[in-house]
Protein backbone atom coordinates (compact mmCIF):
# COMPACT_ATOMS: atom_id res chain seq x y z
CA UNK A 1 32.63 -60.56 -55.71
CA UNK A 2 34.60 -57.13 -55.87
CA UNK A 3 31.81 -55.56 -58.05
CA UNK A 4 29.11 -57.12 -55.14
CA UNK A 5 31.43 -54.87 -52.72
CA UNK A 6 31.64 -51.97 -54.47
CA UNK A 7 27.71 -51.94 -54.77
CA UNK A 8 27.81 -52.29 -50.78
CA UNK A 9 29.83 -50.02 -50.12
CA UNK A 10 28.24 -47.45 -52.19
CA UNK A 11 25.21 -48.11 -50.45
CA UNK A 12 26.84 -47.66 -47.20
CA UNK A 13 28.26 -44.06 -48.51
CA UNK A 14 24.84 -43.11 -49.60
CA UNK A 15 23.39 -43.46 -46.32
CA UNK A 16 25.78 -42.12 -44.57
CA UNK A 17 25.63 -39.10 -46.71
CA UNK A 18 21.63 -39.16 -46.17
CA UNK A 19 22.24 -39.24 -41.87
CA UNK A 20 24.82 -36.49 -42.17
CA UNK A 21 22.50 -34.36 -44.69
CA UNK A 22 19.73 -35.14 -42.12
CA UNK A 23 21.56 -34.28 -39.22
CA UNK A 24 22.53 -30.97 -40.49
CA UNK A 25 19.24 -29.92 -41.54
CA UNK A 26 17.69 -30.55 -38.18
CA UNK A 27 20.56 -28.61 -36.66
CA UNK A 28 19.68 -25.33 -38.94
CA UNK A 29 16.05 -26.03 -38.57
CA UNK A 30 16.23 -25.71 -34.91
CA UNK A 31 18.55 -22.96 -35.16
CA UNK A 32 16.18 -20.98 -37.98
CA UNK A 33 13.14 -21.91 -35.67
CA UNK A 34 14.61 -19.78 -32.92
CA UNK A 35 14.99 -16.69 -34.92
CA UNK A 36 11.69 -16.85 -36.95
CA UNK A 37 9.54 -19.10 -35.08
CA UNK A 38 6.10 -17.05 -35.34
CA UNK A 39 4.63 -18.69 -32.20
CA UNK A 40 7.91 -17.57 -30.15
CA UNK A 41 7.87 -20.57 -27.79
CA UNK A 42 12.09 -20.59 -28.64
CA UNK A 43 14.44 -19.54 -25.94
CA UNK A 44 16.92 -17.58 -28.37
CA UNK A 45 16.55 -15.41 -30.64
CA UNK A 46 18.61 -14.57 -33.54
CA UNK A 47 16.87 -10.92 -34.08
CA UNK A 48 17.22 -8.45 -30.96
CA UNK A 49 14.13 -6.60 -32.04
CA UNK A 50 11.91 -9.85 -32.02
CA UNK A 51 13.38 -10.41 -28.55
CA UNK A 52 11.67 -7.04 -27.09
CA UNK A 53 8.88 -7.90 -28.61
CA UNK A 54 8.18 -11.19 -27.17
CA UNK A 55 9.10 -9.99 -23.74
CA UNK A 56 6.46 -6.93 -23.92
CA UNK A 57 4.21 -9.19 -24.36
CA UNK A 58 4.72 -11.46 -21.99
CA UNK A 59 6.11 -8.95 -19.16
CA UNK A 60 2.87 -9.01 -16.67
CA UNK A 61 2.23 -4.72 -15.61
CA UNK A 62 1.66 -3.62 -12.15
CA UNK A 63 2.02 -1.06 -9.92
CA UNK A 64 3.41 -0.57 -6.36
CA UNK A 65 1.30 0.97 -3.79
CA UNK A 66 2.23 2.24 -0.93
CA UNK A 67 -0.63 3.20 1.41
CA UNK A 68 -1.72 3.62 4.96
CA UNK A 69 -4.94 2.93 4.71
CA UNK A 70 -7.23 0.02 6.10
CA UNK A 71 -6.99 -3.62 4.57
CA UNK A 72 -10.70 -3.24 4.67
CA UNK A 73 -10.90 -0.22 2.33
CA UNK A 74 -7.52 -1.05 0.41
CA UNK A 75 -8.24 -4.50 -0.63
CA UNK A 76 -11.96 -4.15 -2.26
CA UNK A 77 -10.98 -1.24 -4.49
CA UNK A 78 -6.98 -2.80 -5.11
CA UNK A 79 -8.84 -6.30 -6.33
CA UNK A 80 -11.04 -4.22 -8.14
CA UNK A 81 -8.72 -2.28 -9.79
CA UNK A 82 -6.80 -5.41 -11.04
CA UNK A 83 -9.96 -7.41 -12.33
CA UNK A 84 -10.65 -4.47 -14.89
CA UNK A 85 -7.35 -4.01 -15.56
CA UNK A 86 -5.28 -6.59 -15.25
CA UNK A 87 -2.30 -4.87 -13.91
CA UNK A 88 -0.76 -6.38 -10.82
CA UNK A 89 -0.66 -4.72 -7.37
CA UNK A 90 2.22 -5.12 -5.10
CA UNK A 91 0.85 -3.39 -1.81
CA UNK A 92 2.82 -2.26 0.90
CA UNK A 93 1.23 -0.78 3.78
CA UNK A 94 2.86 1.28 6.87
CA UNK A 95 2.06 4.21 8.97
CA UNK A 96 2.01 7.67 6.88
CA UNK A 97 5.03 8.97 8.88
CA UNK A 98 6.66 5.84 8.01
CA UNK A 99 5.93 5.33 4.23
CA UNK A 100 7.00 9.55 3.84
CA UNK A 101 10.32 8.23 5.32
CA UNK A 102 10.61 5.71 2.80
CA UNK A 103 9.91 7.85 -0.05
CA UNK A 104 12.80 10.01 0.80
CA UNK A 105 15.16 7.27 1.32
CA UNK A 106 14.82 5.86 -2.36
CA UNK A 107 14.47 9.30 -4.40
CA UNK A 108 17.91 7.91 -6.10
CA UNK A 109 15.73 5.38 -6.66
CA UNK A 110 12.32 4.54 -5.99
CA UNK A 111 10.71 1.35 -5.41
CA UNK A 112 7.41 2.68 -5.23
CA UNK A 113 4.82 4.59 -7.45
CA UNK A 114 1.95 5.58 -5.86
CA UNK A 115 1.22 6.90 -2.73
CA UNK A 116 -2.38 6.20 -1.94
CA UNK A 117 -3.87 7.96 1.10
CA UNK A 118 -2.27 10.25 3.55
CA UNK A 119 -3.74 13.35 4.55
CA UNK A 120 -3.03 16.18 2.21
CA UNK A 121 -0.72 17.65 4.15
CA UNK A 122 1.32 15.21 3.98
CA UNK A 123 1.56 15.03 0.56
CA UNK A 124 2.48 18.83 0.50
CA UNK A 125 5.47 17.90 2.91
CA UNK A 126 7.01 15.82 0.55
CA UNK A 127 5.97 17.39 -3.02
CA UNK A 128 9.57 17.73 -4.12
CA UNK A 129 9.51 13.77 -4.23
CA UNK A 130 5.82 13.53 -5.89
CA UNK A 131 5.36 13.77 -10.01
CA UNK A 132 2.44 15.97 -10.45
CA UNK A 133 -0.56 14.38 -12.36
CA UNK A 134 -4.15 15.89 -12.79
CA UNK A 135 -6.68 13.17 -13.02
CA UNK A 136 -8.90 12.62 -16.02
CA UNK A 137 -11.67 12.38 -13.00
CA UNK A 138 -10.88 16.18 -12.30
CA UNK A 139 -13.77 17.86 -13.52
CA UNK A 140 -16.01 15.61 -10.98
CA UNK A 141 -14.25 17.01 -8.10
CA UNK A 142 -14.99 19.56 -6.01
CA UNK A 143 -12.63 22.46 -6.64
CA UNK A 144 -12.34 23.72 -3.30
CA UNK A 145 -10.76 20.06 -2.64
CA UNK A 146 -8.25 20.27 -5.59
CA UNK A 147 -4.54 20.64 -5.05
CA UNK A 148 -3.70 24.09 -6.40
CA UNK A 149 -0.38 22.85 -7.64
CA UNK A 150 -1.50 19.62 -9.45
CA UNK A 151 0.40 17.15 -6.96
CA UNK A 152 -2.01 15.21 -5.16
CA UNK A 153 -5.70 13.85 -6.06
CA UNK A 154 -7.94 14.45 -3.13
CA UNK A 155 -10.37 11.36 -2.40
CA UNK A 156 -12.64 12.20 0.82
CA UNK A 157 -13.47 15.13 3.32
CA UNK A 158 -12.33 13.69 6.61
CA UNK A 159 -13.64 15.91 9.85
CA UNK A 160 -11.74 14.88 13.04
CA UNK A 161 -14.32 14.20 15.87
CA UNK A 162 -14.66 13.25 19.37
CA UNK A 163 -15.47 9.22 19.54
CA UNK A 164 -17.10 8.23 23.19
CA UNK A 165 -18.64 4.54 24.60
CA UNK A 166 -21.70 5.47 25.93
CA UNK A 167 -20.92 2.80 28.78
CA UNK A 168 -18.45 4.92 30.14
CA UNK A 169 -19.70 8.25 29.73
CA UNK A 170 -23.06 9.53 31.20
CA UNK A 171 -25.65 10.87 29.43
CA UNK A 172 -25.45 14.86 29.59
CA UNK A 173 -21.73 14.25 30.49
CA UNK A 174 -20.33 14.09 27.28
CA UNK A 175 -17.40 16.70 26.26
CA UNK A 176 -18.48 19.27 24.08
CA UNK A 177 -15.65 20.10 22.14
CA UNK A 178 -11.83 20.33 22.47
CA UNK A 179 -11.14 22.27 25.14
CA UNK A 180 -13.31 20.08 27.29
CA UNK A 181 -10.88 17.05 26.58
CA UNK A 182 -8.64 18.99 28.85
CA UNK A 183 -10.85 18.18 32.38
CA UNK A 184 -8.98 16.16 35.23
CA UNK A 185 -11.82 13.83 34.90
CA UNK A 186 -11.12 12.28 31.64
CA UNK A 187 -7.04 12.11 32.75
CA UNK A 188 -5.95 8.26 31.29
CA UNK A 189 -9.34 8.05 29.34
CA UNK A 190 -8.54 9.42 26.31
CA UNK A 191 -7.27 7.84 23.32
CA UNK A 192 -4.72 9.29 21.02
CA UNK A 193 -2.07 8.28 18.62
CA UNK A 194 1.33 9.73 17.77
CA UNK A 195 1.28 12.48 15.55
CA UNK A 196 4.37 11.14 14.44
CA UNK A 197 3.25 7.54 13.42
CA UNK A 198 -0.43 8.72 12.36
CA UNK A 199 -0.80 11.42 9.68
CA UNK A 200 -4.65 11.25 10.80
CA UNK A 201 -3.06 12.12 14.77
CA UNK A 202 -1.32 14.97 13.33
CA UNK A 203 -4.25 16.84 11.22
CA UNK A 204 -6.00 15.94 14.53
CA UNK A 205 -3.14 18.00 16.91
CA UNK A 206 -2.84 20.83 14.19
CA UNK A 207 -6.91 21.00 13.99
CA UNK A 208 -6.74 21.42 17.82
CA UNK A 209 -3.90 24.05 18.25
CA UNK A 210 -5.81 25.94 15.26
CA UNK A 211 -9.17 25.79 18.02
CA UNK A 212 -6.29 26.96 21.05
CA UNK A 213 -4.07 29.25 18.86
CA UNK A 214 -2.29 28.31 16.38
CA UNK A 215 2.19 28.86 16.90
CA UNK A 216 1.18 30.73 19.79
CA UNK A 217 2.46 30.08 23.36
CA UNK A 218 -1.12 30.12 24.17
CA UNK A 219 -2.00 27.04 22.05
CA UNK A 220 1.48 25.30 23.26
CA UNK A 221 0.00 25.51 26.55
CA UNK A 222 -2.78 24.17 25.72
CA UNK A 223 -1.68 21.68 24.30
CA UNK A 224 0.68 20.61 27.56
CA UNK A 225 -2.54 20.46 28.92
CA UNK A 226 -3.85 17.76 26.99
CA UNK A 227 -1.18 15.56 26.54
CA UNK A 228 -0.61 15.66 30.45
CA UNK A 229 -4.45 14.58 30.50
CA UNK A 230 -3.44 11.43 27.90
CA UNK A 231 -1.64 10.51 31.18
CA UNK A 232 1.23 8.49 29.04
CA UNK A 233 -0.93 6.76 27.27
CA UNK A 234 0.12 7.74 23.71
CA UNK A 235 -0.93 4.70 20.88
CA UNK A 236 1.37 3.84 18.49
CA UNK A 237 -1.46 3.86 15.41
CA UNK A 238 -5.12 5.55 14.87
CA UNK A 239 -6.93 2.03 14.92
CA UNK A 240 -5.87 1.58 18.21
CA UNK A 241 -8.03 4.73 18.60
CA UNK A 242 -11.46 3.96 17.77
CA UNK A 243 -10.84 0.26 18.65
CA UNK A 244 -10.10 1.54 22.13
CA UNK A 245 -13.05 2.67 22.60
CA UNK A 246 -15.36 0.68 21.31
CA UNK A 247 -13.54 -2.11 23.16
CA UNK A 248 -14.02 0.34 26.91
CA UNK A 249 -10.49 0.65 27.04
CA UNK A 250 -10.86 4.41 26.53
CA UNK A 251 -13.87 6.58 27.47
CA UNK A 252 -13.32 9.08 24.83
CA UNK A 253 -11.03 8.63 21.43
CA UNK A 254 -9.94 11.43 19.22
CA UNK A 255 -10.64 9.95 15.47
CA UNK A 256 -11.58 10.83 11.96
CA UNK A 257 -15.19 10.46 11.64
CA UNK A 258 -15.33 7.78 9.16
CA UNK A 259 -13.80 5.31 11.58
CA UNK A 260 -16.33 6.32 14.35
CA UNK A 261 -19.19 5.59 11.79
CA UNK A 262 -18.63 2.46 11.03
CA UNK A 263 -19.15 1.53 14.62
CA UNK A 264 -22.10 3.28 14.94
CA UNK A 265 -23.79 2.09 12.02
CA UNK A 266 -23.28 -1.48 13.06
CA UNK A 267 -24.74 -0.89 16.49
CA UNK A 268 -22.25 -0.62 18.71
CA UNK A 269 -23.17 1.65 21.76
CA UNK A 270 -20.85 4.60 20.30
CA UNK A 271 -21.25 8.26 20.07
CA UNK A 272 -19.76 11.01 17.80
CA UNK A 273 -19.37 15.11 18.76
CA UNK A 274 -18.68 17.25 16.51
CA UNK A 275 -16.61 20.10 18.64
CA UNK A 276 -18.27 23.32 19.11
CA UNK A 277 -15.13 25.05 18.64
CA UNK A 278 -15.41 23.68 14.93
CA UNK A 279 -13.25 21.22 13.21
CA UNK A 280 -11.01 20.86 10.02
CA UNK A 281 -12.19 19.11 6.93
CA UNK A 282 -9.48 18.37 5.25
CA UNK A 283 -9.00 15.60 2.51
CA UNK A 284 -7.21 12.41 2.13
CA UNK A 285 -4.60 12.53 -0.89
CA UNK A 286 -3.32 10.26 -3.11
CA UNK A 287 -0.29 10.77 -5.42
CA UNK A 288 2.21 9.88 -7.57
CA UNK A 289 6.01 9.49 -6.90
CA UNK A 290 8.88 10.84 -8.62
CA UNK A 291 10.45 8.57 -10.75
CA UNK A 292 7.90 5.70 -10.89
CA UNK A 293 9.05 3.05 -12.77
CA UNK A 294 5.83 2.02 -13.88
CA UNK A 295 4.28 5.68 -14.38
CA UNK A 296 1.65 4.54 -16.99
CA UNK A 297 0.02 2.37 -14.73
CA UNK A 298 0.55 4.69 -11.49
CA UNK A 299 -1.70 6.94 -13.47
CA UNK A 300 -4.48 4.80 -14.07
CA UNK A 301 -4.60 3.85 -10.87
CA UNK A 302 -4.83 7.73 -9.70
CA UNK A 303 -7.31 7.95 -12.43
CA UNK A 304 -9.31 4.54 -10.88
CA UNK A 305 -9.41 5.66 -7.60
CA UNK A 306 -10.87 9.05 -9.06
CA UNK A 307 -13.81 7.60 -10.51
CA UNK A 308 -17.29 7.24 -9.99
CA UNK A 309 -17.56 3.95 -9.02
CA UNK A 310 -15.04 3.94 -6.48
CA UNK A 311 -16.12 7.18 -4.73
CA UNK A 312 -19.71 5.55 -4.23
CA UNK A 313 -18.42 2.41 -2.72
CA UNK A 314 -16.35 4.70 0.01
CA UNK A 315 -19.11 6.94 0.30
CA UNK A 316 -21.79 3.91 1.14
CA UNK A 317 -19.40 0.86 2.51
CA UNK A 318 -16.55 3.08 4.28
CA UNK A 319 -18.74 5.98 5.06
CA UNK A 320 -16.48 8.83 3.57
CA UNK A 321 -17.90 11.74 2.60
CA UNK A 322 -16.25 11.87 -1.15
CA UNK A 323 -15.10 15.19 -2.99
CA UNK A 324 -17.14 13.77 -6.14
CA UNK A 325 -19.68 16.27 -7.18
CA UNK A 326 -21.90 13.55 -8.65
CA UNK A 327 -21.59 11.16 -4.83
CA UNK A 328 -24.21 11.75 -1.90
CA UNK A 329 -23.38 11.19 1.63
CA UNK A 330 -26.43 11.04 3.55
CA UNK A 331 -26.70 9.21 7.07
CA UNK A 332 -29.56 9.38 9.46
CA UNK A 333 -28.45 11.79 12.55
CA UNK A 334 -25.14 12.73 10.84
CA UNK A 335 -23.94 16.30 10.26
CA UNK A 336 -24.13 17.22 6.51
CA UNK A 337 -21.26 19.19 4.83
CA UNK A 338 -22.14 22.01 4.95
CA UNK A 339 -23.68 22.30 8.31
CA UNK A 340 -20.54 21.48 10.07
CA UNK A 341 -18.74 24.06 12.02
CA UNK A 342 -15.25 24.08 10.15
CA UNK A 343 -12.27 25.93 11.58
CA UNK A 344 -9.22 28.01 9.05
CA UNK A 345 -7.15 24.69 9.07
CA UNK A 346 -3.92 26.38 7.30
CA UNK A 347 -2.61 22.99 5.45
CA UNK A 348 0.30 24.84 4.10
CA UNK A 349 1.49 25.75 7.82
CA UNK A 350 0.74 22.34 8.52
CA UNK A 351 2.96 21.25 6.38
CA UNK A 352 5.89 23.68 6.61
CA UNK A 353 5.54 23.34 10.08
CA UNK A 354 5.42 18.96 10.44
CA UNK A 355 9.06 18.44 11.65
CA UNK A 356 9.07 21.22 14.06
CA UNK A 357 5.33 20.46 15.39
CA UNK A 358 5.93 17.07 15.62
CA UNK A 359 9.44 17.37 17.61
CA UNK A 360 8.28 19.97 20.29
CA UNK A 361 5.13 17.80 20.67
CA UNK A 362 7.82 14.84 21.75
CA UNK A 363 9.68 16.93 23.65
CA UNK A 364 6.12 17.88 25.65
CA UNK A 365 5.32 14.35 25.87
CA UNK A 366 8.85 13.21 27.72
CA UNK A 367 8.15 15.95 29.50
CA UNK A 368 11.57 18.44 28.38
CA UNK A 369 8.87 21.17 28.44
């Protein structure tokens, strides 16, 4: 009987000791599987370095855009961009004047890395806050469009215009050129956006005081002259413009030309003059900013929206004459390049000169002077 116990009870001890033995060893297996599992589906690690790793590779890239451009041109060449890629976009879109104000604010730090579109000089008002970066794409563009200082990419020539509805405005009547903007008859017909708001609005008011005298009292009168023709009626963004007047709620719009095209290559009963006086031809500019936390990728995208591809999309679905050397722009009835009268647009007083322009132009419009 006792040696029948003994034999039980050493066959209890032996499994006991087999369960604790097993125990352990599934404890240090699932500890050891953290630290060296190849497949890295663990949620510790016992090795720092294999911890970076893991997360690299998993970490999704992207970029963060800040633009004023169109949905309709921003979103083909964005989901582009990402397909061939694969680096995320996070898009954020506001007014020029609005997205240069937010660039400032986070210089300590900056939520943003690319600043795509704008026109150039407003790139050159804020260079101090932009990380200069020559495209690999340079050598396609057309150096008389390149940033001297390596700080913005130019993408298209944009020449301001005079948009009409030929509903509204006679044939025979239609205003020649800027100073004709200024006749009583057009007072409360004309649509323009704030300079302020609309980087577009501002190469616009700087290409017309360049036609009526640039810093001059002269021009400053001028100008009085036209904004008391606006009649109040100041719009708060440059779509408003050439929807305006395509919709007859303005007779005449001042716009870039590529907006006015679209509507008249899609038929609707819209006109374009291209002002005696002459008119600047200045470029849209895209950049990187200063501190970018994901610089890498900022740069490809700069280097994307450089390229071939993209410059003959704008140049046949947005109708932007691009600064590619290899890119046509050909439309039936349109001005070509180089036939266009272009005035001295100084971009470099344009942009020392924003704040100041932009404040007495206010100060006009409330009527202080």
């Amino acid at each position: 009987m006792k040696r029948s116990v003994m034999v039980l009870l050493s066959v209890w001890l032996m499994i006991a000791m087999l369960v604790t033995a097993c125990g352990g060893a599934s404890s240090n297996t699932g500890g050891s599987s953290s630290g060296s599992n190849s497949s890295g589906t663990s949620g510790t690690s016992t090795s720092s370095g294999n911890t970076q790793n893991n997360n690299s590779s998993n970490v999704k890239r992207k970029v963060v855009v800040y633009s004023p451009n169109n949905p309709e041109l921003n979103n083909p060449v964005i989901k582009e961009f990402q397909d061939r890629t694969g680096i995320e976009v996070e898009l954020i879109t506001a007014g020029t004047g609005e997205l240069i104000n937010r660039i400032k604010a986070e210089a300590n730090n900056p939520l943003g890395d690319v600043l795509y579109g704008g026109g150039q000089e407003s790139h050159d008002a804020i260079a101090e806050y932009l990380e200069p970066y020559v495209t690999s794409e340079a050598e396609h563009l057309m150096s008389d469009y390149l940033d001297p200082n390596g700080i913005w990419t130019p993408q298209s020539i944009l020449p301001m215009i005079i948009m009409y509805n030929k509903d509204l405005v006679p044939e025979g009547q239609e205003p020649k050129g800027w100073y004709d903007l200024l006749d009583p008859k057009w007072k409360g017909q004309i649509a323009y956006a704030d300079p302020a708001k609309s980087a577009s609005s501002y190469t616009q008011l700087v290409t017309m005081m360049t036609a009526f005298g640039l810093g001059t009292e002269e021009g400053w009168n001028t100008i009085k002259k036209f904004v008391d023709n606006l009649d109040g009626k100041i719009l708060s963004g440059s779509a408003l413009v050439y929807q305006g007047v395509a919709d007859k709620e303005f007779a005449l719009g001042v716009t870039s030309e590529d907006a006015a095209l679209r509507y008249v290559v899609n038929g609707a009963n819209v006109g374009i003059i291209y002002p005696v006086e002459g008119t600047s031809a200045r470029t849209d500019g895209n950049s990187i900013i200063k501190g970018a936390k994901n610089l890498k990728e900022a740069q490809e995208f700069i280097d994307f929206i450089s390229s071939k591809d993209v410059h003959d999309i704008m140049s046949k679905e947005f109708l932007r004459r691009s600064v590619r050397k290899d890119t046509s722009f050909e439309i039936e009835g349109i001005v070509k390049t180089e036939d266009m009268a272009v005035l001295p647009y100084d971009s470099q007083w344009a942009s020392d000169n924003k704040d100041a322009v932009i404040e007495r132009f206010n100060r006009i419009v409330i009527g202080a002077e």
